[in-house]
C-alpha atoms as a PDB file:
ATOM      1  CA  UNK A   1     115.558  81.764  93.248  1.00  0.00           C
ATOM      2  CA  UNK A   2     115.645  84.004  96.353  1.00  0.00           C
ATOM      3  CA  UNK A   3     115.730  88.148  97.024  1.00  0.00           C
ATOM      4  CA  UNK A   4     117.382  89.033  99.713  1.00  0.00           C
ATOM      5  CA  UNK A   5     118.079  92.481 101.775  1.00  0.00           C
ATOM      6  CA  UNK A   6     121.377  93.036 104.005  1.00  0.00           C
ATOM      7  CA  UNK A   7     121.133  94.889 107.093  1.00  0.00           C
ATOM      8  CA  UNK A   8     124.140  95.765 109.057  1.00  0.00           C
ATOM      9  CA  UNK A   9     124.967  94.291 112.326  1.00  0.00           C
ATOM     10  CA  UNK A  10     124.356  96.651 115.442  1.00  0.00           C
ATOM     11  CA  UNK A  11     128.202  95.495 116.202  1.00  0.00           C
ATOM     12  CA  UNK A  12     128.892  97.136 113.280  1.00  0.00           C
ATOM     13  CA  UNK A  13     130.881 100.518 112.602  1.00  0.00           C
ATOM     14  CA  UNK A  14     128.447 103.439 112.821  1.00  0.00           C
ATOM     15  CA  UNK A  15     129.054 106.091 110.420  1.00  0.00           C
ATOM     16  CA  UNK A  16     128.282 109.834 110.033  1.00  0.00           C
ATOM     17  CA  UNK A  17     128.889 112.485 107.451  1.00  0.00           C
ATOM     18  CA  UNK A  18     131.481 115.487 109.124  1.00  0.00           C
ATOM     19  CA  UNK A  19     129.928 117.872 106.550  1.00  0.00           C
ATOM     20  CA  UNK A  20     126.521 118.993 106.597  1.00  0.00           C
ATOM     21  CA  UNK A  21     126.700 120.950 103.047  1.00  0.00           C
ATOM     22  CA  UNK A  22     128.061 117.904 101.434  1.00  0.00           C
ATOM     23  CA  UNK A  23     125.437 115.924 102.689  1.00  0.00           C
ATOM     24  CA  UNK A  24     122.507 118.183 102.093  1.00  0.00           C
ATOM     25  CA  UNK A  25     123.825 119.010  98.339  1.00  0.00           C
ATOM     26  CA  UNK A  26     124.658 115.041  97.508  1.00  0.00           C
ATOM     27  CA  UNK A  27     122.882 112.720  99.473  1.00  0.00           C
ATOM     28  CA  UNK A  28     119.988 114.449 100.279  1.00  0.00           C
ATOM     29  CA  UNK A  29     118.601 115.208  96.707  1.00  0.00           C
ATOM     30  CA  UNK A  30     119.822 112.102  94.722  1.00  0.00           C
ATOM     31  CA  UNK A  31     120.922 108.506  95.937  1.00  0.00           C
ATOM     32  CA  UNK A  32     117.027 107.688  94.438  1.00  0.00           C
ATOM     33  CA  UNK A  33     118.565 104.920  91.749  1.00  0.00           C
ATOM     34  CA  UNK A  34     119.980 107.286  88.843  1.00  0.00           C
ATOM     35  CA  UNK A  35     123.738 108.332  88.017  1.00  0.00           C
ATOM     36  CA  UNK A  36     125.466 111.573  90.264  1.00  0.00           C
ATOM     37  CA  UNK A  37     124.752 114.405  87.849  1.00  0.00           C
ATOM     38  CA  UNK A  38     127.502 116.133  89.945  1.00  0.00           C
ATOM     39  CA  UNK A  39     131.469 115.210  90.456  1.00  0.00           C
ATOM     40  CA  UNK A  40     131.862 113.441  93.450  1.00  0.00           C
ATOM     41  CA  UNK A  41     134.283 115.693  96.085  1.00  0.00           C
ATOM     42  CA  UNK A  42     136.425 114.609  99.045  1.00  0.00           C
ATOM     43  CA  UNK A  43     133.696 113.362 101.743  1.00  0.00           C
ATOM     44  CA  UNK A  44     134.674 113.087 105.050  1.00  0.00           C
ATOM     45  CA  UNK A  45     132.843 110.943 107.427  1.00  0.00           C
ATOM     46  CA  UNK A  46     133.647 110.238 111.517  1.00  0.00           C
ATOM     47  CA  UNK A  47     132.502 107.055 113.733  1.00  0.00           C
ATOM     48  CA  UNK A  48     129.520 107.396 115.725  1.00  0.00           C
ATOM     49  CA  UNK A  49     130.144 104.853 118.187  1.00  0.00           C
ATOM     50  CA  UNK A  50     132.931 104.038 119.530  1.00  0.00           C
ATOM     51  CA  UNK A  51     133.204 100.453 120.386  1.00  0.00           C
ATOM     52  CA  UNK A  52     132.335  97.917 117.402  1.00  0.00           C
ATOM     53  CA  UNK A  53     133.256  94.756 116.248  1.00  0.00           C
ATOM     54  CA  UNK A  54     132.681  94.861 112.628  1.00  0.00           C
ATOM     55  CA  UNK A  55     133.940  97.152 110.337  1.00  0.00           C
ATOM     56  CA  UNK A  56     132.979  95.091 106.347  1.00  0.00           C
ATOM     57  CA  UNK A  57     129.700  97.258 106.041  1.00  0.00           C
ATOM     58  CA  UNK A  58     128.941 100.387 108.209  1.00  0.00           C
ATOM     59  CA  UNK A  59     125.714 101.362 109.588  1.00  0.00           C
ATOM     60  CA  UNK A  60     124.544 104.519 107.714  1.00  0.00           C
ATOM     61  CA  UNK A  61     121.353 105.366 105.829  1.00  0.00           C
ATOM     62  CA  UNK A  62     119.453 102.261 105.266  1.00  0.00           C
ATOM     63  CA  UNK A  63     119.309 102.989 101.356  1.00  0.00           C
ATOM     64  CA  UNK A  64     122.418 103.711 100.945  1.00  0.00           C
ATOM     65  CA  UNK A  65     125.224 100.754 101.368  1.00  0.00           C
ATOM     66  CA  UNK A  66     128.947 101.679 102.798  1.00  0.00           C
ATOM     67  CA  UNK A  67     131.185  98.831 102.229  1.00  0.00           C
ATOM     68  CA  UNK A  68     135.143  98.390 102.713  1.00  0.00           C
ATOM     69  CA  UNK A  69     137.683  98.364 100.416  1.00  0.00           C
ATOM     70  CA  UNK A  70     137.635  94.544 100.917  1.00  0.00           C
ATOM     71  CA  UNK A  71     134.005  94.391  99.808  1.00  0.00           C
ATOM     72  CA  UNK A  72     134.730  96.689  97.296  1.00  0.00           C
ATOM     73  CA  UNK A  73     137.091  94.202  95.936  1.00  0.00           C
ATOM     74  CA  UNK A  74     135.208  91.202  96.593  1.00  0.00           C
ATOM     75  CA  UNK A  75     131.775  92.560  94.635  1.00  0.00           C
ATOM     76  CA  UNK A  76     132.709  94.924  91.797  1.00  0.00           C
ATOM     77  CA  UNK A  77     133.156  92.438  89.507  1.00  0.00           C
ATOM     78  CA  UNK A  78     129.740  91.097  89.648  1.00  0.00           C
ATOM     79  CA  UNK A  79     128.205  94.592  89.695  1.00  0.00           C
ATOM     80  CA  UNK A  80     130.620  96.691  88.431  1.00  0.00           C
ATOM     81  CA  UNK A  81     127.896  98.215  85.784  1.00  0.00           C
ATOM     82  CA  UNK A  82     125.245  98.778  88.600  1.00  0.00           C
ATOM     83  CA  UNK A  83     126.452 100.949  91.553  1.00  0.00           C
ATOM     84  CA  UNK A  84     128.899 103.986  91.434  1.00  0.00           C
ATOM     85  CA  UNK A  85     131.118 102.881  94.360  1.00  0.00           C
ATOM     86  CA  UNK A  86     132.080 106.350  95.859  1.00  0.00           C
ATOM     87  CA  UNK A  87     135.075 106.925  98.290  1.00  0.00           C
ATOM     88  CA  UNK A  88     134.960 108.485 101.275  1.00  0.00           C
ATOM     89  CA  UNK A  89     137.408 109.620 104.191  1.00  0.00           C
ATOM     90  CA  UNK A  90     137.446 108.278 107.509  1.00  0.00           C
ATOM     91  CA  UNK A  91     140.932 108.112 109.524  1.00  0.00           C
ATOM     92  CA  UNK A  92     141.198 104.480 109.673  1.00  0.00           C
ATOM     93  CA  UNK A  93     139.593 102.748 106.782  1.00  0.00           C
ATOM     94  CA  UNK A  94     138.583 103.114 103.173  1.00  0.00           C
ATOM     95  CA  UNK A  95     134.957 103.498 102.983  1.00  0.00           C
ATOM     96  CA  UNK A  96     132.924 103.532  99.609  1.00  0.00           C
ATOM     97  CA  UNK A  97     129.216 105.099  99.301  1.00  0.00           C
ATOM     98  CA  UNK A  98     127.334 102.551  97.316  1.00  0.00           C
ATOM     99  CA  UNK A  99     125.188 104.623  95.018  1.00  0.00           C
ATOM    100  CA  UNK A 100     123.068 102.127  93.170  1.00  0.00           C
ATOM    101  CA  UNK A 101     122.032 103.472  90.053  1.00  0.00           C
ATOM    102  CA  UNK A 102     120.210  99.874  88.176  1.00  0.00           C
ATOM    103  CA  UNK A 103     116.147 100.324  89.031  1.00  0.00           C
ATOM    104  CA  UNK A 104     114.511  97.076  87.625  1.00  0.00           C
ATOM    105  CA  UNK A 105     110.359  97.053  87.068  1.00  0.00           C
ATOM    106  CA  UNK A 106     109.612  93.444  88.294  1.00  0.00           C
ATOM    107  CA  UNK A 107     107.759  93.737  91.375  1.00  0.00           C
ATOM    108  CA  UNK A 108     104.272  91.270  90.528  1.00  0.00           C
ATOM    109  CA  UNK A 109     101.594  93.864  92.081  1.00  0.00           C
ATOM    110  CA  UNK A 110      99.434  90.811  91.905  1.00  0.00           C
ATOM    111  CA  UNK A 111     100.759  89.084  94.603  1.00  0.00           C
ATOM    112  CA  UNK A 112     102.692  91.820  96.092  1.00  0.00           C
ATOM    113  CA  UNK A 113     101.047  94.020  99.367  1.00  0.00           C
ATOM    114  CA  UNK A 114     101.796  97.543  99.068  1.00  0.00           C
ATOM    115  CA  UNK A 115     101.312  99.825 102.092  1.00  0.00           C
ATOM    116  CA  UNK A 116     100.265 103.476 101.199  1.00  0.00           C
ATOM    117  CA  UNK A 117     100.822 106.354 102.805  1.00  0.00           C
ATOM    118  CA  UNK A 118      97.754 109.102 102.479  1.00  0.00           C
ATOM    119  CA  UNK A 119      98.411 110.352  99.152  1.00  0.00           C
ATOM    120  CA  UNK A 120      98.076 106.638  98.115  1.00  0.00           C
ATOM    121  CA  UNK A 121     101.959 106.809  96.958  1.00  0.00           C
ATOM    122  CA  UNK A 122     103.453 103.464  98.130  1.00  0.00           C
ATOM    123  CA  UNK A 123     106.172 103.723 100.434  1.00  0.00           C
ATOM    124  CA  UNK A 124     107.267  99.915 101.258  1.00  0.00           C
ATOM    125  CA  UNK A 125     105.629  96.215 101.261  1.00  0.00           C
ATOM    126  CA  UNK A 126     104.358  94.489 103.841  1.00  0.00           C
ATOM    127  CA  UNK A 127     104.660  91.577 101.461  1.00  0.00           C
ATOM    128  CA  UNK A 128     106.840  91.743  98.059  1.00  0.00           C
ATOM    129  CA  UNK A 129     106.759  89.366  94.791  1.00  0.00           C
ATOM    130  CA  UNK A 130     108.877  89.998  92.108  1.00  0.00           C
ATOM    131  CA  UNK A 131     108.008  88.712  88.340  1.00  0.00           C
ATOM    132  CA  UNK A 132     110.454  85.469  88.056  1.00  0.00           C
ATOM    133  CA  UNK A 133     110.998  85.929  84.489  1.00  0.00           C
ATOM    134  CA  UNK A 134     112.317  89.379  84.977  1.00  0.00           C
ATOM    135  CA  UNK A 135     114.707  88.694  86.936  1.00  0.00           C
ATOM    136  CA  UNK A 136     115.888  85.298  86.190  1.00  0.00           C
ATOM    137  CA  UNK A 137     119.167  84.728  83.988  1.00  0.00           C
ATOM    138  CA  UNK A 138     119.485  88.860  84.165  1.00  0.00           C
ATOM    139  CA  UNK A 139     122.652  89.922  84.979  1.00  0.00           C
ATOM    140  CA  UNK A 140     121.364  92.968  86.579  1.00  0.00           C
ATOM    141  CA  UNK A 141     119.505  91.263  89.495  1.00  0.00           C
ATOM    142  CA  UNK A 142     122.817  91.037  91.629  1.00  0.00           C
ATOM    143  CA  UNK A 143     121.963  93.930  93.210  1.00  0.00           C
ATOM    144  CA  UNK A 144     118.928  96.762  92.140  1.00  0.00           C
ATOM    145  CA  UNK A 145     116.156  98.592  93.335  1.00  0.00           C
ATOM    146  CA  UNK A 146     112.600  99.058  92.291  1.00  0.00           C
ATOM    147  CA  UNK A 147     110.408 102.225  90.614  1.00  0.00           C
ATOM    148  CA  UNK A 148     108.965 104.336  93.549  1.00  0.00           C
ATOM    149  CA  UNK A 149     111.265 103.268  96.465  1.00  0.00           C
ATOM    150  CA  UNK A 150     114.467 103.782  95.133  1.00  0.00           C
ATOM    151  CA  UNK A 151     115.549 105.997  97.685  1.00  0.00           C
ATOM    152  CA  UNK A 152     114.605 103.650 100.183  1.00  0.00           C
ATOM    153  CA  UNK A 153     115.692 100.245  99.811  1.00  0.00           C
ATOM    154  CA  UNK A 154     117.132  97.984  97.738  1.00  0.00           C
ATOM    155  CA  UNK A 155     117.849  94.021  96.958  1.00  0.00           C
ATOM    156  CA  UNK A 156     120.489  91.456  95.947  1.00  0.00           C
ATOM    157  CA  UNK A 157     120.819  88.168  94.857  1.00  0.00           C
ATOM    158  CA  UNK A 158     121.178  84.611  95.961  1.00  0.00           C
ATOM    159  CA  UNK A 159     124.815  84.983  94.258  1.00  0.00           C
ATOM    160  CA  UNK A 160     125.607  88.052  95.629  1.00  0.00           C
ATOM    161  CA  UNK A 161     125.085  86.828  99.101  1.00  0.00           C
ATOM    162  CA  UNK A 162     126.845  83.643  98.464  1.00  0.00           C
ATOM    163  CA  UNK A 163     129.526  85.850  97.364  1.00  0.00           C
ATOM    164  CA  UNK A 164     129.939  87.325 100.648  1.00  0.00           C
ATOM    165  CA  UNK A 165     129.958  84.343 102.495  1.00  0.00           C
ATOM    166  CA  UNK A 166     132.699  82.426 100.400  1.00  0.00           C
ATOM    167  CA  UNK A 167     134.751  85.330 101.274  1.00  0.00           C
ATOM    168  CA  UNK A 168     133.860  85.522 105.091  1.00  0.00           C
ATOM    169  CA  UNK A 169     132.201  88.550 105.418  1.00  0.00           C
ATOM    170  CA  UNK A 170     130.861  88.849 108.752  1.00  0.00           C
ATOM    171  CA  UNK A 171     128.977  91.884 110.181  1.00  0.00           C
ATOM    172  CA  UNK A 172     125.923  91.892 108.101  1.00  0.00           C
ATOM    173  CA  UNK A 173     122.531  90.442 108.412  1.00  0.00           C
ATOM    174  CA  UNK A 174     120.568  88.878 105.237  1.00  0.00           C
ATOM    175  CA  UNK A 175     116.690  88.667 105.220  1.00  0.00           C
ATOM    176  CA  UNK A 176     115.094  86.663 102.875  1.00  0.00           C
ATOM    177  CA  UNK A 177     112.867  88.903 100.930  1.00  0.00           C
ATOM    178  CA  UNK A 178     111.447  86.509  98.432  1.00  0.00           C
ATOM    179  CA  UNK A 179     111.289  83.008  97.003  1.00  0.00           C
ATOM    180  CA  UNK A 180     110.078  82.044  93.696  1.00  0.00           C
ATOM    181  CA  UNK A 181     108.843  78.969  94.919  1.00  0.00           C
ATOM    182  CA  UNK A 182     106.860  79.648  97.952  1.00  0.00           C
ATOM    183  CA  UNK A 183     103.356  79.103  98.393  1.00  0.00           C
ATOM    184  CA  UNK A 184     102.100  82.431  97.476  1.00  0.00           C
ATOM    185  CA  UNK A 185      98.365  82.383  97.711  1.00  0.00           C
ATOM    186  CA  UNK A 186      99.121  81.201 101.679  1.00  0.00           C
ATOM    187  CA  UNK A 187     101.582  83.588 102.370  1.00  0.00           C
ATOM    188  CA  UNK A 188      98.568  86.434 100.647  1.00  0.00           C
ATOM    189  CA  UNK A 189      96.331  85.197 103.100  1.00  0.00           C
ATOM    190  CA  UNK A 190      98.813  85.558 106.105  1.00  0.00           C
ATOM    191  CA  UNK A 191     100.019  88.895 105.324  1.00  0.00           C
ATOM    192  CA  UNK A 192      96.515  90.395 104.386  1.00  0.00           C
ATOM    193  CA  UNK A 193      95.598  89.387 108.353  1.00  0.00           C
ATOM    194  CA  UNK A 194      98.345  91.157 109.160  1.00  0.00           C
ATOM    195  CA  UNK A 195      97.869  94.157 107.522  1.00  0.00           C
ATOM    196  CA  UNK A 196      94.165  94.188 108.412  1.00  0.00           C
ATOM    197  CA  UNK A 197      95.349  93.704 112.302  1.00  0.00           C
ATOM    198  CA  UNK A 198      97.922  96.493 111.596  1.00  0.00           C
ATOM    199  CA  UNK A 199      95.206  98.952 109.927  1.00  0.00           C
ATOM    200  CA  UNK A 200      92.943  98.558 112.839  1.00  0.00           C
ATOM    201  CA  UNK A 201      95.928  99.312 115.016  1.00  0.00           C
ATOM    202  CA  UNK A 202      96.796 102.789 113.492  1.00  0.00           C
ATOM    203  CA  UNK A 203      92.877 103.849 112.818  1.00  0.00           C
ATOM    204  CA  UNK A 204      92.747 102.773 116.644  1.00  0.00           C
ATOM    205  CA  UNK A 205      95.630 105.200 117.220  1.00  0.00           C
ATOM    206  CA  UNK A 206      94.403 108.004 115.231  1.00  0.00           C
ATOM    207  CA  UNK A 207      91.084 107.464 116.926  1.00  0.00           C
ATOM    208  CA  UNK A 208      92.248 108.407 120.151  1.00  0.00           C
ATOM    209  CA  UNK A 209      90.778 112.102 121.384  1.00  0.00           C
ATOM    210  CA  UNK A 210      93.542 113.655 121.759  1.00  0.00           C
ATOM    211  CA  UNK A 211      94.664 117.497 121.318  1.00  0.00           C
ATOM    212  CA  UNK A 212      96.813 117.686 118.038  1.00  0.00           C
ATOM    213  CA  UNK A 213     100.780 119.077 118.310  1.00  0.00           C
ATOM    214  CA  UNK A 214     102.865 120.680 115.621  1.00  0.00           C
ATOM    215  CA  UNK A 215     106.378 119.254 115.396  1.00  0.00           C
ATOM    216  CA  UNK A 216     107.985 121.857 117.784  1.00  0.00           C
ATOM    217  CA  UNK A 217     105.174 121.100 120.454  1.00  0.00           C
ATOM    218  CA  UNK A 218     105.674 117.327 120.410  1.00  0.00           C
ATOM    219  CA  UNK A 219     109.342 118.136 121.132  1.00  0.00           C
ATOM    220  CA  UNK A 220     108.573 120.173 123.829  1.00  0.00           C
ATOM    221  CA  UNK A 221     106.704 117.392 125.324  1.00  0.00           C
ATOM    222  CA  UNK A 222     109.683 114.769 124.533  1.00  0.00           C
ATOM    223  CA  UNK A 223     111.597 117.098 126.863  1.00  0.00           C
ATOM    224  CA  UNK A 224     109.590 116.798 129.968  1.00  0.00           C
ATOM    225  CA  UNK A 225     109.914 112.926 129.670  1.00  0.00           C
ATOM    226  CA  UNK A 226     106.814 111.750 127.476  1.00  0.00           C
ATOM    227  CA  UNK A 227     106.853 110.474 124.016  1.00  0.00           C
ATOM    228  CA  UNK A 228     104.287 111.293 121.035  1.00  0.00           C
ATOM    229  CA  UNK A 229     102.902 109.181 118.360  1.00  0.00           C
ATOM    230  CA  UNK A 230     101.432 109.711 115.088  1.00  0.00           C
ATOM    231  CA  UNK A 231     100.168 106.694 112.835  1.00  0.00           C
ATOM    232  CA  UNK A 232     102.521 104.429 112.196  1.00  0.00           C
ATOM    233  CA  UNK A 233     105.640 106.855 113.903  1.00  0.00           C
ATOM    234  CA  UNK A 234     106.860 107.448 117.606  1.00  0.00           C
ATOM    235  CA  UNK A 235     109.595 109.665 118.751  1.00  0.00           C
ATOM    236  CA  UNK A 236     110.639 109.643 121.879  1.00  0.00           C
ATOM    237  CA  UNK A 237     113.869 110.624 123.676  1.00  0.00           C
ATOM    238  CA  UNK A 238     116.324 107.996 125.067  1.00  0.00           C
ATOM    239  CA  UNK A 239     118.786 108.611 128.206  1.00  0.00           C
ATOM    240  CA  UNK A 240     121.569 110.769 126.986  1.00  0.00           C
ATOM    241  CA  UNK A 241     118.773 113.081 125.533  1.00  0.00           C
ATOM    242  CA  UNK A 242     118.926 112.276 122.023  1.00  0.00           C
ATOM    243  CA  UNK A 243     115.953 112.019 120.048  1.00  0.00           C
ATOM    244  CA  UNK A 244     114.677 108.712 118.520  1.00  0.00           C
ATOM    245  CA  UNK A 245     112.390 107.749 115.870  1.00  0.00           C
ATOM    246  CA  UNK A 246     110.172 104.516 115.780  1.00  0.00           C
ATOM    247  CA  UNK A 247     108.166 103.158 113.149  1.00  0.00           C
ATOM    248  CA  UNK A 248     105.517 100.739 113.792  1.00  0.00           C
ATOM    249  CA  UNK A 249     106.397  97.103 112.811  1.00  0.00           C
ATOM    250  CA  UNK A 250     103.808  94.048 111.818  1.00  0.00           C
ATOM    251  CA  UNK A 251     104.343  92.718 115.071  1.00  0.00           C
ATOM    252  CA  UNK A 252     102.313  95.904 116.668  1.00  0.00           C
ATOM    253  CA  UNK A 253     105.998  97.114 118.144  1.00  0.00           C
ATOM    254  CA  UNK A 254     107.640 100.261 117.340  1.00  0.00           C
ATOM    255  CA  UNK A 255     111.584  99.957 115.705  1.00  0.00           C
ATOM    256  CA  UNK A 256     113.653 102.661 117.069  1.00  0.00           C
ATOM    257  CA  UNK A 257     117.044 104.370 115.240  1.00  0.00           C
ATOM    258  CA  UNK A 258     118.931 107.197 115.939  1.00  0.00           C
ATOM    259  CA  UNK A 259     118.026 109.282 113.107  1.00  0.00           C
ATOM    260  CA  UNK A 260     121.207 111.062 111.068  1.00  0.00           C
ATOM    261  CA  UNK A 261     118.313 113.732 109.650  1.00  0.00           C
ATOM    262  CA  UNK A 262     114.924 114.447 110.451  1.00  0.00           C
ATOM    263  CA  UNK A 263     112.610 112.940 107.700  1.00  0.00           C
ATOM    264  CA  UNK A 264     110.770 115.596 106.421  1.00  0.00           C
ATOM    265  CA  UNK A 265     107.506 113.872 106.503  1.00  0.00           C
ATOM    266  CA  UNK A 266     107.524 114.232 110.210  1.00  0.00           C
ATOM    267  CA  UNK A 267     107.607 117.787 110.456  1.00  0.00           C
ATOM    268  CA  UNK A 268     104.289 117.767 108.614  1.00  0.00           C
ATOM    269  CA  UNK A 269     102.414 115.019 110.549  1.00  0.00           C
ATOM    270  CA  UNK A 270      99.975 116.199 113.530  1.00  0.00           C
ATOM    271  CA  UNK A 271     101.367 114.234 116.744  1.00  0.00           C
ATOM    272  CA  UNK A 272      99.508 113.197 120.089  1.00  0.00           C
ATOM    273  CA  UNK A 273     101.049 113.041 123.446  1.00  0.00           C
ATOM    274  CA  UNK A 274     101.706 109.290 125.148  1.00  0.00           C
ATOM    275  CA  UNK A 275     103.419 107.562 128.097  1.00  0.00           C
ATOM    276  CA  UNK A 276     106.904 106.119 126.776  1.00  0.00           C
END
């Protein structure tokens, strides 16, 4: 048995919500693996980019799935009793927020390698293990997230990719998150050099003597061409003057993304000045 994650193409359909009270007073707050308390209103979003080739499931937040009507039809019989598919308006397709409400408790902490932000609160894996007999033969594994990252990230099933590929769905990237039969103890001792290689990096970085910026003054500096850095995070901005936010990856390389919002984690964090 596998877990798997699906990314979105980059040739697929960028999406954006048109209104910023909507967004602040739905998504915002909740999308963290429970039911709406609220009625759902008429949500309009617009295309970000232009030009795209794939238009089966839009680029949005990462934690938060927008599928087609197609998909729609193709998965809500397998996981009907797990998401609240919410419509939304856009001028040339039908568009459904995923909001996936079914948390299951089965990552194996034994095996699994959680990375901590200060406060010790885990915010993601560098290397995940779920408990097999969780998970296998329950119906609810199609699709689900996990206690504590919720509103980050979720995972689906070996049938509900296969589901996706009988029916041609192209657009969509699917990264093997886990398999129950992989040599666990070797894959430990990979990831654990790894992480001890990535630790060293960041204490490295935070090492630096440096004079510490607010928020506002690391945007100043973005503005006369430099970039700033704190931890694990970079922001930087690109050619048309847009700001973009990079998060250090295992291989030592910062991931950028335009960023819809500003996580507010950011504004908190004390920045240094660097080269782009």
């Amino acid at each position: 048995m596998k877990i798997w994650k699906i990314e979105p193409s980059h040739e697929s359909i960028m999406l954006v919500s048109l209104d910023q009270e909507k967004f602040m007073k739905f998504e915002f707050p909740y999308f963290n693996g429970e039911l709406l308390p609220l009625s759902w209103p008429e949500y309009p979003v617009g295309t970000v980019k232009k030009k795209y080739k794939y238009s089966d499931f839009a680029v949005y937040i990462s934690s938060i799935p927008v599928i087609s009507e197609k998909v729609f039809n193709i998965v809500n019989p397998l996981v009907k009793d797990l998401i609240e598919f919410l419509p939304v308006q856009h001028p040339d397709f039908n568009f459904y927020l995923c909001n996936i409400f079914n948390v299951i408790d089965c990552v194996d902490a034994e095996k699994s390698i959680p990375d901590t932000i200060y406060s010790g609160i885990i915010r993601r894996y560098s290397k995940i293990s779920f408990v097999e007999s969780i998970l296998k033969d329950n119906e609810k594994r199609h699709i689900f997230k996990i206690p504590g990252l919720a509103d980050l990230t979720y995972f689906v099933s070996d049938e509900f990719k296969e589901l996706l590929l009988a029916n041609n769905i192209k657009g969509i990237d699917f990264i093997e998150i886990w398999d129950s039969e992989a040599d666990f103890e070797l894959e430990q001792q990979h990831e654990q050099r790894i992480k001890e290689e990535y630790d060293a990096y960041i204490i490295k970085i935070n090492n630096q003597p440096h004079d510490p910026l607010s928020w506002n003054e690391a945007i100043e500096k973005l503005k006369r061409g430099k970039a700033a850095i704190s931890a694990d995070w970079k922001i930087q901005y690109n050619s048309k003057g847009e700001i973009l936010i990079g998060q250090l990856n295992r291989n030592l390389e910062y991931e950028f993304f335009s960023p819809v919002y500003i996580p507010p984690i950011l504004l908190d964090l004390k920045w240094q000045e660097v080269e782009k």
